[in-house]
PDB file of N, CA and C in Angstrom:
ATOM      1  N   UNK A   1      17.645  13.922  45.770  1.00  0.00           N
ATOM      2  CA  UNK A   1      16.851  15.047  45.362  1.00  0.00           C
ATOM      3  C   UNK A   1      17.630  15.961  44.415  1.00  0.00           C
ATOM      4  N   UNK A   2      18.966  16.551  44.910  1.00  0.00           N
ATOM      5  CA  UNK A   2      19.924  17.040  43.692  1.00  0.00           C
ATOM      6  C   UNK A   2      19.710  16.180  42.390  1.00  0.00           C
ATOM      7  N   UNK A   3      19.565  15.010  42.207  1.00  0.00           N
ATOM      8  CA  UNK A   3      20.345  14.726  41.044  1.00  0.00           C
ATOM      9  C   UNK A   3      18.619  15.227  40.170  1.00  0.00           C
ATOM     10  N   UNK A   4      17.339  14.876  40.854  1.00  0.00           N
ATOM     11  CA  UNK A   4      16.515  14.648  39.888  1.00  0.00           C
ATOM     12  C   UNK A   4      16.371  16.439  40.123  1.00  0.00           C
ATOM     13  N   UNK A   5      16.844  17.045  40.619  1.00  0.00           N
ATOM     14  CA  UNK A   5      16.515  18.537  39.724  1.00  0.00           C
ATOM     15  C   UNK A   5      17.567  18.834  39.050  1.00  0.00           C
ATOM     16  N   UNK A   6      18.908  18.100  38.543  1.00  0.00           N
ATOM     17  CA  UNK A   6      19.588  18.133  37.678  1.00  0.00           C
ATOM     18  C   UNK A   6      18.456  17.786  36.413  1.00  0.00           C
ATOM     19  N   UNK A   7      18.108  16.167  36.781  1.00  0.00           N
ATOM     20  CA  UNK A   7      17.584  15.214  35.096  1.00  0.00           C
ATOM     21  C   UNK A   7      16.573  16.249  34.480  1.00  0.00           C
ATOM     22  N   UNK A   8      15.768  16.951  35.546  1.00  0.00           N
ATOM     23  CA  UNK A   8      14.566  17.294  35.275  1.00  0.00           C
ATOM     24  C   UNK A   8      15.010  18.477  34.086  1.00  0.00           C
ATOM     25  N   UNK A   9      15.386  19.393  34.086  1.00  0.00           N
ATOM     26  CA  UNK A   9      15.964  20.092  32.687  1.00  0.00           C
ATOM     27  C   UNK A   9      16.417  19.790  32.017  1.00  0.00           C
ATOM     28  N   UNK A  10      17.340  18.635  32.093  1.00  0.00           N
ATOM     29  CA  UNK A  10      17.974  17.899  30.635  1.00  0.00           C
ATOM     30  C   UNK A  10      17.055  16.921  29.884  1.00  0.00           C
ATOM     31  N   UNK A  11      15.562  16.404  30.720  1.00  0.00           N
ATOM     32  CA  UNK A  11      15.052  15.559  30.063  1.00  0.00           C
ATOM     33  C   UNK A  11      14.117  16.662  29.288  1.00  0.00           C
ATOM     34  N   UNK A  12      13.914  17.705  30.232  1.00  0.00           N
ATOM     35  CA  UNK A  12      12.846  18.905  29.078  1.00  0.00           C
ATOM     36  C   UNK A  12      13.658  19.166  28.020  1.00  0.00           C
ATOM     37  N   UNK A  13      14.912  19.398  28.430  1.00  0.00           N
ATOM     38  CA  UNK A  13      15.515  20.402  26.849  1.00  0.00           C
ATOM     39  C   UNK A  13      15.593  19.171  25.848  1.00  0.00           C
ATOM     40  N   UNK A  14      15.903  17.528  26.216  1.00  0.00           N
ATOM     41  CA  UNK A  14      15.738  16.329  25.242  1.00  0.00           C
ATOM     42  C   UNK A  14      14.287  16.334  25.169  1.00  0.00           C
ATOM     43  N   UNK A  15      13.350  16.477  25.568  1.00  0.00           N
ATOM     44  CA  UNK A  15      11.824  16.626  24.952  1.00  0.00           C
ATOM     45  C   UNK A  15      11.747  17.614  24.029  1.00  0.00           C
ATOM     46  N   UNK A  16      12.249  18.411  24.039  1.00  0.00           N
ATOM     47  CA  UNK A  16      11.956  19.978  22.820  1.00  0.00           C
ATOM     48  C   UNK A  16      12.616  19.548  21.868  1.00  0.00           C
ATOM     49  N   UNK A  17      13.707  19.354  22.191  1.00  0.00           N
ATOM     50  CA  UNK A  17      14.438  18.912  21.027  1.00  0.00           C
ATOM     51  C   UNK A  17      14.320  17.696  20.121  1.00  0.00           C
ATOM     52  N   UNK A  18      13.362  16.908  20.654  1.00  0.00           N
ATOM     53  CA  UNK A  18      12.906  16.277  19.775  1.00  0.00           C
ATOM     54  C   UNK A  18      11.612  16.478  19.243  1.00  0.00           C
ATOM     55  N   UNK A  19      10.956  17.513  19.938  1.00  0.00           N
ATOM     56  CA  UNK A  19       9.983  18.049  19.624  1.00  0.00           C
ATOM     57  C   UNK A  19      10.129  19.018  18.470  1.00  0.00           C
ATOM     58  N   UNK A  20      10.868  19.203  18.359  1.00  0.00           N
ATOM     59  CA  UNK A  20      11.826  20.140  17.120  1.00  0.00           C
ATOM     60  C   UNK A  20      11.965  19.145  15.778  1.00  0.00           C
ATOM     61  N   UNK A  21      12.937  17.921  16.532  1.00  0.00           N
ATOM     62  CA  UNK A  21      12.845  17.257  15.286  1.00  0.00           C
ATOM     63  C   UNK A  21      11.531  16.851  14.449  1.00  0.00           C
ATOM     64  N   UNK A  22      10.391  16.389  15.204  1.00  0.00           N
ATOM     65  CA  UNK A  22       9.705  15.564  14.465  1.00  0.00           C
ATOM     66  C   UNK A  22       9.243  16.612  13.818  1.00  0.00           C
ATOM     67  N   UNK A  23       8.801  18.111  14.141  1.00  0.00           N
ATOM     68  CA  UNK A  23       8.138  19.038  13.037  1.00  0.00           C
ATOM     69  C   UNK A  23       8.905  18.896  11.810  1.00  0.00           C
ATOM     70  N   UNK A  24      10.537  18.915  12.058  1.00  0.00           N
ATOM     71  CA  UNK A  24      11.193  18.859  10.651  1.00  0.00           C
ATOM     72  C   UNK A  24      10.625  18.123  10.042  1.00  0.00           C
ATOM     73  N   UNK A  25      10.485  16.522  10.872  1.00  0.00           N
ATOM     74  CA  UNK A  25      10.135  15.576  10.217  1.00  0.00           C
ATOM     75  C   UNK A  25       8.780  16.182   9.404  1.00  0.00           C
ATOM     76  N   UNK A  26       7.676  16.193  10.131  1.00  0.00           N
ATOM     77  CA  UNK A  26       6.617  16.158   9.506  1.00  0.00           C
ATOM     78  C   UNK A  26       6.407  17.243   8.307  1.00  0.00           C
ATOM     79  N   UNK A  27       7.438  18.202   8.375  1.00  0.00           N
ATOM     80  CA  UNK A  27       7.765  19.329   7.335  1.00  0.00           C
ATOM     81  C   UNK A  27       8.252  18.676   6.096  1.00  0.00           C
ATOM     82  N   UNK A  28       8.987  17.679   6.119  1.00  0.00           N
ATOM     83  CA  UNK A  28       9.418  17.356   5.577  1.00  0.00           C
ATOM     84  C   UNK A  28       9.032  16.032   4.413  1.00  0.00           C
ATOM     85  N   UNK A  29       7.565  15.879   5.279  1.00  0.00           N
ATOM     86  CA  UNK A  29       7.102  14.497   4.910  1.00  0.00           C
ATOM     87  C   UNK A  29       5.611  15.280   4.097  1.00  0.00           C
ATOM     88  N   UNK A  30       5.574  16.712   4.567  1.00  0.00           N
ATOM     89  CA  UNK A  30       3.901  17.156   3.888  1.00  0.00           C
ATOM     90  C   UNK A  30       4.860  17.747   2.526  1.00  0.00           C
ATOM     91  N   UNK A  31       6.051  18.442   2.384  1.00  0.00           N
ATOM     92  CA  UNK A  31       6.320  18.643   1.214  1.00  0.00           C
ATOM     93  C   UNK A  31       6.654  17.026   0.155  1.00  0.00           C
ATOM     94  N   UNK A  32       7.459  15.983   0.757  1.00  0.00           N
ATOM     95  CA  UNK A  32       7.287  15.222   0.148  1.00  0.00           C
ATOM     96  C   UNK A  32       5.798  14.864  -0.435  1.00  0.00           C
ATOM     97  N   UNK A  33       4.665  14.366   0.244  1.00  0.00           N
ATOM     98  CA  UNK A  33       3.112  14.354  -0.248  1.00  0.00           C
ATOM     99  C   UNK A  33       3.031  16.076  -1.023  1.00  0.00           C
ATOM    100  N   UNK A  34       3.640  16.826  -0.613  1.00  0.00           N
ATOM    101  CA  UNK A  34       3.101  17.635  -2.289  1.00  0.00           C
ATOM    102  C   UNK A  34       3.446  17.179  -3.647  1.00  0.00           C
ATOM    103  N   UNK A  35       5.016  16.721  -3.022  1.00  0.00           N
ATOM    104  CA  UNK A  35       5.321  15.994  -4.863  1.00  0.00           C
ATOM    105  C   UNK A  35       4.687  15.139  -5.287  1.00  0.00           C
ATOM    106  N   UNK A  36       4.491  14.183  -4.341  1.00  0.00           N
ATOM    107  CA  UNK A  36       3.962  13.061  -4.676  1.00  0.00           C
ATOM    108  C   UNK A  36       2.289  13.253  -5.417  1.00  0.00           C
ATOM    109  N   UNK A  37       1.876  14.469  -4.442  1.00  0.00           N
ATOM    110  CA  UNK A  37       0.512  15.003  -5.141  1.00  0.00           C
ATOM    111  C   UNK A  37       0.776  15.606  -6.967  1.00  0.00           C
ATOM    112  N   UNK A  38       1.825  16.510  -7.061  1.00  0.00           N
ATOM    113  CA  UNK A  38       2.245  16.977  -8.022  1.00  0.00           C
ATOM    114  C   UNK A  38       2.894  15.586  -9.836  1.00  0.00           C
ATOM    115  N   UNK A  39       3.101  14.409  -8.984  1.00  0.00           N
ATOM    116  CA  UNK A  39       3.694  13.843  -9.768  1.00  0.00           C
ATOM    117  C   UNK A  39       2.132  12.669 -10.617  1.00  0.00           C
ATOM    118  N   UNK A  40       1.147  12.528  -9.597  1.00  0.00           N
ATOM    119  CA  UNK A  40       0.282  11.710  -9.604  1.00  0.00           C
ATOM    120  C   UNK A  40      -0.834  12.586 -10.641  1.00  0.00           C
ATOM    121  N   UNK A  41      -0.772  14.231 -10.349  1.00  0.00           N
ATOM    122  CA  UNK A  41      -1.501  14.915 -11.273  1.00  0.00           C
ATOM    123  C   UNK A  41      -0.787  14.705 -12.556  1.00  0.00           C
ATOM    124  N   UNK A  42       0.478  14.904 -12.876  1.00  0.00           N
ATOM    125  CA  UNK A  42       1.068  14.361 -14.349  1.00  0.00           C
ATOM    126  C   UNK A  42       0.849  13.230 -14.845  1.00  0.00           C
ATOM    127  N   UNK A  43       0.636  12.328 -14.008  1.00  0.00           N
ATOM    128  CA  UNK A  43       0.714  11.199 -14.438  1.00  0.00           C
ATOM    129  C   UNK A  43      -0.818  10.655 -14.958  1.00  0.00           C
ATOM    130  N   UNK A  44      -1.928  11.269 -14.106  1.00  0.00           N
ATOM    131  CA  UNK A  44      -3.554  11.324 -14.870  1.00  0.00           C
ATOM    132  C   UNK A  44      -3.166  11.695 -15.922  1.00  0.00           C
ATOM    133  N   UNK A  45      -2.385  13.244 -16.402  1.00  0.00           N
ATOM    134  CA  UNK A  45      -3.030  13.827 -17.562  1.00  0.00           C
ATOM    135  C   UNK A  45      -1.957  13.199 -18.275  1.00  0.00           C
ATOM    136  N   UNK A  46      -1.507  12.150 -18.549  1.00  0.00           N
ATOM    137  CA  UNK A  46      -0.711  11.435 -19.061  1.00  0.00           C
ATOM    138  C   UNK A  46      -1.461  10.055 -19.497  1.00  0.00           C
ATOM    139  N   UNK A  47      -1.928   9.632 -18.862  1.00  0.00           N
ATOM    140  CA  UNK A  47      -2.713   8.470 -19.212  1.00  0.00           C
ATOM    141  C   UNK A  47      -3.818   8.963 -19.451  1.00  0.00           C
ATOM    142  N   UNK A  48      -4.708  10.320 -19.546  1.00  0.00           N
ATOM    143  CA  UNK A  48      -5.194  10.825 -20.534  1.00  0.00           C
ATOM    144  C   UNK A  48      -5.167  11.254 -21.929  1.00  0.00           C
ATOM    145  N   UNK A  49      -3.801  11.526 -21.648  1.00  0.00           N
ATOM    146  CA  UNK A  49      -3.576  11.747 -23.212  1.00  0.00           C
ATOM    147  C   UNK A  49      -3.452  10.838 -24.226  1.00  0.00           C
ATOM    148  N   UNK A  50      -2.886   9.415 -23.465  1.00  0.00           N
ATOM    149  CA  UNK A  50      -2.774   8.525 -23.975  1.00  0.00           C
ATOM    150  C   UNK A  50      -4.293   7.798 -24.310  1.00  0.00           C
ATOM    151  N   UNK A  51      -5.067   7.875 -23.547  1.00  0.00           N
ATOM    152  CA  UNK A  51      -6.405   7.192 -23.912  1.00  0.00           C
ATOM    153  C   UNK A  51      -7.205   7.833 -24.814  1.00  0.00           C
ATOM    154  N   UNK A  52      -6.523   9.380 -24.935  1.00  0.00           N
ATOM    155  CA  UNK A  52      -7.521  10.029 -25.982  1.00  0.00           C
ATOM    156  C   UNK A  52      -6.937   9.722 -27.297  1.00  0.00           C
ATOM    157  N   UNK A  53      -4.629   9.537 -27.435  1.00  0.00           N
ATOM    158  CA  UNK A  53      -4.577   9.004 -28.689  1.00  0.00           C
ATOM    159  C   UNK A  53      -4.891   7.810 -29.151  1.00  0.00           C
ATOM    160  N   UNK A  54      -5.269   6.865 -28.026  1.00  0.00           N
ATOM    161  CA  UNK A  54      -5.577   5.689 -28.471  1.00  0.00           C
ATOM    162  C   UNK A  54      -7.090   5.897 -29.422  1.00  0.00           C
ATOM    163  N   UNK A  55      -7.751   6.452 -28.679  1.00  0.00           N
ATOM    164  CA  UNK A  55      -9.734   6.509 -29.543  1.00  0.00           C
ATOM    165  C   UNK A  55      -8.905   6.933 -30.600  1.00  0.00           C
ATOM    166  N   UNK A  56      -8.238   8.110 -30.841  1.00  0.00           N
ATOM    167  CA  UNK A  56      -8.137   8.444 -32.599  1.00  0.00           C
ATOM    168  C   UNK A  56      -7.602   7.529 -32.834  1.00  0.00           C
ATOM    169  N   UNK A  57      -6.484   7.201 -32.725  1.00  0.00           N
ATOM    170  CA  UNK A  57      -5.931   6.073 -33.569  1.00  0.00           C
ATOM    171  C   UNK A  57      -6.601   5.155 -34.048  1.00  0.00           C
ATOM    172  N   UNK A  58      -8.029   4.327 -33.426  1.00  0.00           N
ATOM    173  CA  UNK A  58      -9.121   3.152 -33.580  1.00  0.00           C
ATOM    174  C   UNK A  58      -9.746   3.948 -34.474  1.00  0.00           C
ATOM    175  N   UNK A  59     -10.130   5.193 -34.295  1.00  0.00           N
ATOM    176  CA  UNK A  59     -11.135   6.060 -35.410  1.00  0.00           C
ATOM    177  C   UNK A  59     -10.724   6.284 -36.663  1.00  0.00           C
ATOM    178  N   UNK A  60      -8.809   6.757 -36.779  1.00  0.00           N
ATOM    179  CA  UNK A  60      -8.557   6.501 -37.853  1.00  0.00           C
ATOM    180  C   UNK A  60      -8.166   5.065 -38.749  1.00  0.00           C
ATOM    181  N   UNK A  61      -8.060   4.449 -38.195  1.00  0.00           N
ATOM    182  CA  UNK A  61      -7.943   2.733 -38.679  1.00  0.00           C
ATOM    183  C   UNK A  61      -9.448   2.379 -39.160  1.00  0.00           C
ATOM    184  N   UNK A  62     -10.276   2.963 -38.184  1.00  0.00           N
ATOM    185  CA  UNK A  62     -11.791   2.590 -38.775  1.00  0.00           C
ATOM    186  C   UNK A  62     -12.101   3.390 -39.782  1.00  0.00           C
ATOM    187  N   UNK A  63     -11.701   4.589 -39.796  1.00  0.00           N
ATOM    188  CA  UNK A  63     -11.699   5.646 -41.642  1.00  0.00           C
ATOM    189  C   UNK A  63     -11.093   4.687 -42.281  1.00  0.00           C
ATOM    190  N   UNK A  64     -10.225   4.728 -41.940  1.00  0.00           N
ATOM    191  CA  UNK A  64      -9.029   3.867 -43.004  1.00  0.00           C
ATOM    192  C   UNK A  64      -9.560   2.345 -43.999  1.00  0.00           C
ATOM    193  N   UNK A  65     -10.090   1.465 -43.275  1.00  0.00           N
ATOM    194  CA  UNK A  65     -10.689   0.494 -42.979  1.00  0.00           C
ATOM    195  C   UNK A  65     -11.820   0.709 -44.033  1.00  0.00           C
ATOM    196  N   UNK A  66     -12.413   2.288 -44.019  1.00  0.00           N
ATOM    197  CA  UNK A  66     -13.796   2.211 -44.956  1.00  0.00           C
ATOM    198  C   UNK A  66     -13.538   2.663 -46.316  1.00  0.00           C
ATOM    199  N   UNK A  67     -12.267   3.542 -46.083  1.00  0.00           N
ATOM    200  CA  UNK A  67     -11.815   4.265 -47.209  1.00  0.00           C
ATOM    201  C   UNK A  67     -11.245   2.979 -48.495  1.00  0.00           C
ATOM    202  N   UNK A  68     -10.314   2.152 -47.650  1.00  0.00           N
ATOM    203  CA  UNK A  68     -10.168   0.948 -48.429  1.00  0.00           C
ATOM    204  C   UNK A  68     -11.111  -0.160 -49.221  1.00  0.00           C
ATOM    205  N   UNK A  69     -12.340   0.096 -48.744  1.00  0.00           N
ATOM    206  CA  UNK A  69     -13.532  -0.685 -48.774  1.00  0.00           C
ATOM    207  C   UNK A  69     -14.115  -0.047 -50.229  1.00  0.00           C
ATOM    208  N   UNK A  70     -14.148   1.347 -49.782  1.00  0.00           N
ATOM    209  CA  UNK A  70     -14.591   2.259 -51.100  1.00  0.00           C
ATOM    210  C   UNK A  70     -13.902   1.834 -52.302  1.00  0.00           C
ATOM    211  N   UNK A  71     -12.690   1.843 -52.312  1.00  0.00           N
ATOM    212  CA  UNK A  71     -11.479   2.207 -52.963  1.00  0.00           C
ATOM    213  C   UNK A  71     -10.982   0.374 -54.173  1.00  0.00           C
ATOM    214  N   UNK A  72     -11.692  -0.066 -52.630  1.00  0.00           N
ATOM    215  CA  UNK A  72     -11.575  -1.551 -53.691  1.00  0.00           C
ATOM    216  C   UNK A  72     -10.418  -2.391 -53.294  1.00  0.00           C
ATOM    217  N   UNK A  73      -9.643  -1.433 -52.338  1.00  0.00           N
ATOM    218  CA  UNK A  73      -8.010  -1.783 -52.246  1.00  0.00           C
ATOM    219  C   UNK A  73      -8.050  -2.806 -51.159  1.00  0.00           C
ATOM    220  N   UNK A  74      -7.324  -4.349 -51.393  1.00  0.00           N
ATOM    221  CA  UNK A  74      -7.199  -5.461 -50.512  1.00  0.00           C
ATOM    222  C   UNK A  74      -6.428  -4.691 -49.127  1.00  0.00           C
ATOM    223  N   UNK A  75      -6.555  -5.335 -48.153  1.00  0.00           N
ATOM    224  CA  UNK A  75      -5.753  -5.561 -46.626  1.00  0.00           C
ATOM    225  C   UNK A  75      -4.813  -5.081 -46.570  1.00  0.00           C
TER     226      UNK A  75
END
């Protein structure tokens, strides 16, 4: 009977204390998912930007394309 009202507080204060840890953990894992939120928003408006220089670029090749046509000028 002594010993288990010894364990019985050392296994609570090892329950808190890991109850401690995992918040770090999970503190630690919702700021990671912010970056990860933060890096995934750059990375849309990145492959936006890129899809919008791509249309000009086709639009100006297709000016280009007519201007040469006008102009008389070969390939």
């Amino acid at each position: 009977m002594a010993d288990e009202a010894q364990t019985k507080p050392m296994l609570e204060t090892i329950l808190e204390e890991m109850r401690a840890g995992f918040a770090q953990v999970d503190k630690r894992f919702d700021a990671l998912e912010q970056r990860f939120e933060a890096v995934e928003s750059l990375v849309d408006r990145a492959a936006s930007a890129a899809y919008d220089t791509r249309a000009e670029v086709r639009e100006l090749k297709s000016d280009l394309k007519r201007l040469r046509e006008q102009l008389n000028v070969p390939a």
